[in-house]
C-alpha atoms as a PDB file:
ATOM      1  CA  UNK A   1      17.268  -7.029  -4.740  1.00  0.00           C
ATOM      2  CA  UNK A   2      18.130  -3.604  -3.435  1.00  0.00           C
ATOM      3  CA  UNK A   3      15.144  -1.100  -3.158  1.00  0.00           C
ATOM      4  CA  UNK A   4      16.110   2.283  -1.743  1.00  0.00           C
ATOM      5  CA  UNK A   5      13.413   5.436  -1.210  1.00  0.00           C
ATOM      6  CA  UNK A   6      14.831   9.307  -2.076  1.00  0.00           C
ATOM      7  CA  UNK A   7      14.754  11.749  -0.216  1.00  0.00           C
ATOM      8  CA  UNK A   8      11.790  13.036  -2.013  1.00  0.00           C
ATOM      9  CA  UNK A   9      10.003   9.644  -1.213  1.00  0.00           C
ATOM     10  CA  UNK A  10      10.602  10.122   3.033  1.00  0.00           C
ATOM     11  CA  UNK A  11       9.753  13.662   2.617  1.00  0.00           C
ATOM     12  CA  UNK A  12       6.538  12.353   1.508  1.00  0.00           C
ATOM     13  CA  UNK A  13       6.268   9.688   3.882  1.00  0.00           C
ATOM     14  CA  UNK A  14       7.189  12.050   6.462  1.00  0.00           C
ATOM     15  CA  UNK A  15       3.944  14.588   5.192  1.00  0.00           C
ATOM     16  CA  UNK A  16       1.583  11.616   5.710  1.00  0.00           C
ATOM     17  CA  UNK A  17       2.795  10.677   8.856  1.00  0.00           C
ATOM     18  CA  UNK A  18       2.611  14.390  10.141  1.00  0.00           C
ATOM     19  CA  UNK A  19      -1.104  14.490   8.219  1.00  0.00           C
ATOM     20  CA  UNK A  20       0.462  17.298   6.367  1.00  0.00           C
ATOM     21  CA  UNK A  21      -0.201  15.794   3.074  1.00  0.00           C
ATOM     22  CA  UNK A  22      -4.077  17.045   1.271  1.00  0.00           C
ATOM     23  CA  UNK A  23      -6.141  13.749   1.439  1.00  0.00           C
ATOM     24  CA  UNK A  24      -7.543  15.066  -1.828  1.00  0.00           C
ATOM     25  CA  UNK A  25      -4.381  14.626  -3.309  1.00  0.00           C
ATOM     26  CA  UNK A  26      -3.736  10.803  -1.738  1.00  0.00           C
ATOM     27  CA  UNK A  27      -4.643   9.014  -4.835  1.00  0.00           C
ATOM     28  CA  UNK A  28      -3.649   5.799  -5.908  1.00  0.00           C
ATOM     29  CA  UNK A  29      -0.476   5.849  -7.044  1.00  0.00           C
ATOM     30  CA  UNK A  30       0.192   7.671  -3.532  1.00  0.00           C
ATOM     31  CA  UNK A  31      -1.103   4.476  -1.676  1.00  0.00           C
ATOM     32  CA  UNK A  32       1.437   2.409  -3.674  1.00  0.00           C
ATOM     33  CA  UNK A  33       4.076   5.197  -2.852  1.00  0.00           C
ATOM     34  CA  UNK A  34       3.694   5.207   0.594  1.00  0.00           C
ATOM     35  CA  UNK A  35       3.355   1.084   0.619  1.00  0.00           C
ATOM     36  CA  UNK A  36       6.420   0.451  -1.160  1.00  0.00           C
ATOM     37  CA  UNK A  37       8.491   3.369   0.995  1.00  0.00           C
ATOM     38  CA  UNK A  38       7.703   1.326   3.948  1.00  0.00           C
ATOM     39  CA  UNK A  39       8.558  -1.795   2.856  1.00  0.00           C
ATOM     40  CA  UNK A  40      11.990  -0.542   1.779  1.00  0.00           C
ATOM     41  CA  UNK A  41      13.105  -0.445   5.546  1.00  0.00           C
ATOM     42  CA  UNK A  42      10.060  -3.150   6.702  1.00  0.00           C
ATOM     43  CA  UNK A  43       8.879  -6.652   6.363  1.00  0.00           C
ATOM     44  CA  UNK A  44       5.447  -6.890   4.717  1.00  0.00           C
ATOM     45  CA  UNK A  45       3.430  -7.029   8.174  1.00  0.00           C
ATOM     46  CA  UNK A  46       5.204  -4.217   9.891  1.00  0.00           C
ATOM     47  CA  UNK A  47       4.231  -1.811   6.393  1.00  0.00           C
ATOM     48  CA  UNK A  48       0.509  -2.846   6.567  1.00  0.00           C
ATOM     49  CA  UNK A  49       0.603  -1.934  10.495  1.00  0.00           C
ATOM     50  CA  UNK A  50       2.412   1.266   9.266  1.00  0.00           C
ATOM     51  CA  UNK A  51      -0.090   1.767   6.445  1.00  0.00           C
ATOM     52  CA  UNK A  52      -2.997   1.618   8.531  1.00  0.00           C
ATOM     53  CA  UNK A  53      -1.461   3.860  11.021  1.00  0.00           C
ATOM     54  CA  UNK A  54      -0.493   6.345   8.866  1.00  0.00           C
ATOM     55  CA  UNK A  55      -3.720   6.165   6.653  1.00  0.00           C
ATOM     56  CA  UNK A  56      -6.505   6.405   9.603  1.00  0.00           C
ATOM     57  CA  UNK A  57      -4.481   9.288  11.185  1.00  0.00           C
ATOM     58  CA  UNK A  58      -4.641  11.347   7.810  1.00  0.00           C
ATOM     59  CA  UNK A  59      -8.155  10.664   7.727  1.00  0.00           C
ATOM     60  CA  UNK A  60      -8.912  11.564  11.358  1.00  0.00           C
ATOM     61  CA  UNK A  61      -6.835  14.841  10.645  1.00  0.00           C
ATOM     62  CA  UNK A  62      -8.570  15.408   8.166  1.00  0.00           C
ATOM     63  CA  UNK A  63     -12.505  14.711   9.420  1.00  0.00           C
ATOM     64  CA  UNK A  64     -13.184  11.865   7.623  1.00  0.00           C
ATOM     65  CA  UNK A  65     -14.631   9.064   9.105  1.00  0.00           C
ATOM     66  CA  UNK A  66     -12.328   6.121   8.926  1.00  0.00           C
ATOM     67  CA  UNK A  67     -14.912   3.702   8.819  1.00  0.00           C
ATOM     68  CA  UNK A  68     -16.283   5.299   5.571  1.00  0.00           C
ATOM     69  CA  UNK A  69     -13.039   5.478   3.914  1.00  0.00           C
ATOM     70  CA  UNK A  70     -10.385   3.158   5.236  1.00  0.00           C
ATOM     71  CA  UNK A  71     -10.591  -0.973   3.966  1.00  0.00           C
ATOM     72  CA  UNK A  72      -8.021  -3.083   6.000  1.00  0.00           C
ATOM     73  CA  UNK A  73      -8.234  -5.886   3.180  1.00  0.00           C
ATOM     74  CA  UNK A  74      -7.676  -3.517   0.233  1.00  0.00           C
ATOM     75  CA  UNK A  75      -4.376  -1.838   2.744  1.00  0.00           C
ATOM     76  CA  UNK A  76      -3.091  -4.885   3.304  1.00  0.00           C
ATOM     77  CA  UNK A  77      -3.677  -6.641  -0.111  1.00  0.00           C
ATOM     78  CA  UNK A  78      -2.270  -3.871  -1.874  1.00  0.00           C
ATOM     79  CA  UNK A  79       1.168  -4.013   0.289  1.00  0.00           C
ATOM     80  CA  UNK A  80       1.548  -7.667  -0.291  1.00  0.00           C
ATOM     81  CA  UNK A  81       1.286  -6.894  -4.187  1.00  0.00           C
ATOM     82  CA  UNK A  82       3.465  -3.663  -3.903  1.00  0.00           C
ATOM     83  CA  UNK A  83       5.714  -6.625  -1.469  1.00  0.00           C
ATOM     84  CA  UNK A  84       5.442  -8.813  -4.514  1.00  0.00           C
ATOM     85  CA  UNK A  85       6.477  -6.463  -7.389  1.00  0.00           C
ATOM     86  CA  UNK A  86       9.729  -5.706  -5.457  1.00  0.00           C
ATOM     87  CA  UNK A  87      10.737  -9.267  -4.983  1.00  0.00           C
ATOM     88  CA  UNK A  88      10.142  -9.185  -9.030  1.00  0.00           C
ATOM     89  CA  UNK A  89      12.317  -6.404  -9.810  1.00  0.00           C
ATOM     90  CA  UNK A  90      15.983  -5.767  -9.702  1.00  0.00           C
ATOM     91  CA  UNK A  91      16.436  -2.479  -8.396  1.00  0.00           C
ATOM     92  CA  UNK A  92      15.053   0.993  -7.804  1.00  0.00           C
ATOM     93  CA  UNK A  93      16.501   3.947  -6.415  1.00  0.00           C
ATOM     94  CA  UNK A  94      13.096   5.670  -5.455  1.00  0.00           C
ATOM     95  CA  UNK A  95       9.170   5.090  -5.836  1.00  0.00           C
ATOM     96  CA  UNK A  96       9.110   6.687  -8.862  1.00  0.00           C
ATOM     97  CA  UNK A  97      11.343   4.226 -10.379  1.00  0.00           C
ATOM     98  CA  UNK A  98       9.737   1.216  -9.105  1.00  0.00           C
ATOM     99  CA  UNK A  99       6.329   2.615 -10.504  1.00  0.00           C
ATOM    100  CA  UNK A 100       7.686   3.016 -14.143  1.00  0.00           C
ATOM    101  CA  UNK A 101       9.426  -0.258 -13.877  1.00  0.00           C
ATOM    102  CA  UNK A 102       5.889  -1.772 -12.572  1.00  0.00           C
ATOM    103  CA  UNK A 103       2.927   0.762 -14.573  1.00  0.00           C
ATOM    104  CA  UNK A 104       0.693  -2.515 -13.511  1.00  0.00           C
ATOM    105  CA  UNK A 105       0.699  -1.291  -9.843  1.00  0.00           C
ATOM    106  CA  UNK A 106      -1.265   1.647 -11.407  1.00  0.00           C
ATOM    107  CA  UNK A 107      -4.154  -0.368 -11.904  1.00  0.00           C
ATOM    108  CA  UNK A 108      -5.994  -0.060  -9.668  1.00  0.00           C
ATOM    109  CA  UNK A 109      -8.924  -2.777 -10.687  1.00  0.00           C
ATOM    110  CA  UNK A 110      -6.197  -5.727 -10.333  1.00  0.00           C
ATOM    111  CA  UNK A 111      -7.160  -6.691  -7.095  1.00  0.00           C
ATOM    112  CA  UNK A 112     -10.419  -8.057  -8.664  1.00  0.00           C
ATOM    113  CA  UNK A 113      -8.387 -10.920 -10.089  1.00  0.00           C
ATOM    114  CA  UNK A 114      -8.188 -12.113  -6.795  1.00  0.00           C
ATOM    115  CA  UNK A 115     -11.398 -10.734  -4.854  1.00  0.00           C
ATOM    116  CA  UNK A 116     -14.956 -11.541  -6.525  1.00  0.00           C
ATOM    117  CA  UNK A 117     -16.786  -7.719  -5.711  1.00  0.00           C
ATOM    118  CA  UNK A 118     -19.057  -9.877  -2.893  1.00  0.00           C
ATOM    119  CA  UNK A 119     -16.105 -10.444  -1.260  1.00  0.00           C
ATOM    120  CA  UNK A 120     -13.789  -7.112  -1.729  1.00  0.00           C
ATOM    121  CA  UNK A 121     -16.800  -5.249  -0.761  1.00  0.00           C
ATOM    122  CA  UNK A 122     -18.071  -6.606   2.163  1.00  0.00           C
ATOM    123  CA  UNK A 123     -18.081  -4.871   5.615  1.00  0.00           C
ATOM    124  CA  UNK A 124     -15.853  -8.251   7.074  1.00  0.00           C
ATOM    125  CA  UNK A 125     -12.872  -6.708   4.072  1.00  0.00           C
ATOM    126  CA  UNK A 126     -13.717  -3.236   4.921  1.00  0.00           C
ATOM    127  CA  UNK A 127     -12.826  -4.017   8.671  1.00  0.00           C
ATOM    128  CA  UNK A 128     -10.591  -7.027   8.449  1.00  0.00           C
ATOM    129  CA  UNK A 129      -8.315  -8.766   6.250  1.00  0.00           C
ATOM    130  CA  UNK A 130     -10.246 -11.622   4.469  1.00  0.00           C
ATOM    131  CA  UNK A 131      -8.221 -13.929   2.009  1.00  0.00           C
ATOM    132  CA  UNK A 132      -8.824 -13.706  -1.675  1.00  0.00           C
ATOM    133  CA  UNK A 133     -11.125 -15.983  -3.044  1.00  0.00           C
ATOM    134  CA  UNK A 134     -10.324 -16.259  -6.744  1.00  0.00           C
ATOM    135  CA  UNK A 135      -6.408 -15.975  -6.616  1.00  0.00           C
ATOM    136  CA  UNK A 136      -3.794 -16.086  -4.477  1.00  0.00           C
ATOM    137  CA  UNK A 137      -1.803 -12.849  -3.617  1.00  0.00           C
ATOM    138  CA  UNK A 138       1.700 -13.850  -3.790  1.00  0.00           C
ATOM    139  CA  UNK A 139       3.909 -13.748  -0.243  1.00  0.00           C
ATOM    140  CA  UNK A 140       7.456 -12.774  -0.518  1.00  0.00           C
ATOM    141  CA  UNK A 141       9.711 -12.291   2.583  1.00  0.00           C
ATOM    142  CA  UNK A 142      11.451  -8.530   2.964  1.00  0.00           C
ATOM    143  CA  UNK A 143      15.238  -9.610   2.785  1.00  0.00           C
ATOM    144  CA  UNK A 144      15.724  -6.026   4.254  1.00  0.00           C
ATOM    145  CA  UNK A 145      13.494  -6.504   7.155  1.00  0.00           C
END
């Protein structure tokens, strides 16, 4: 299943890594843009690793307090789900694509089918990876890694 990022899509990737991009403008959808550009070229560990790299260094550039902002469980659930939608769909030519082909990955209130709040909101997730506790997130290998 051949995923492939643009050149808009490393440009971007690029602008977080170089804390060039406004954190006011990292919503959402540019957490699942940045997740799924990294797993185009990555296994799933080696994207949360790059993730959480590039995500506490745009913070930190930009004053924030990691600890207030950044949740390791939420980073890495959310690139095993980005990991999963891939291994579900046939192709895509850039992030943008993917997303349309996947508007679920929008959501983002899904990960409370698989975290109960207690869990998802404790200082252990906000610090750590903890498992779900009320569904599985699916594992798929990177065949590109």
């Amino acid at each position: 299943m051949p995923h492939f990022a643009s050149e808009d899509d490393i440009a971007f990737r690029m602008q977080v890594e170089s804390c060039e991009f406004p954190v006011s403008e990292f919503n959402h959808r540019a957490h699942v843009r940045l997740a799924y550009t990294y797993l185009v070229e990555n296994g799933a560990e080696e994207s949360v690793q790059l993730m959480r790299h590039a995500l506490l260094g745009l913070l930190k550039h930009a004053g924030v307090e990691p600890s207030r902002k950044y949740h390791q469980t939420l980073t890495e659930a959310w690139v095993l789900a980005v990991r999963h939608f891939m291994a579900n769909t046939a192709t895509s030519t850039s992030a943008d694509e993917f997303i349309e082909q996947n508007p679920a990955l929008l959501d983002s209130g899904i990960m409370m089918t698989h975290y109960s709040a207690d869990r998802l909101f404790s200082e252990q997730a906000r610090q750590s990876f903890v498992a779900p506790d009320l569904d599985p997130i699916p594992v798929h290998e990177n065949p590109m890694a």
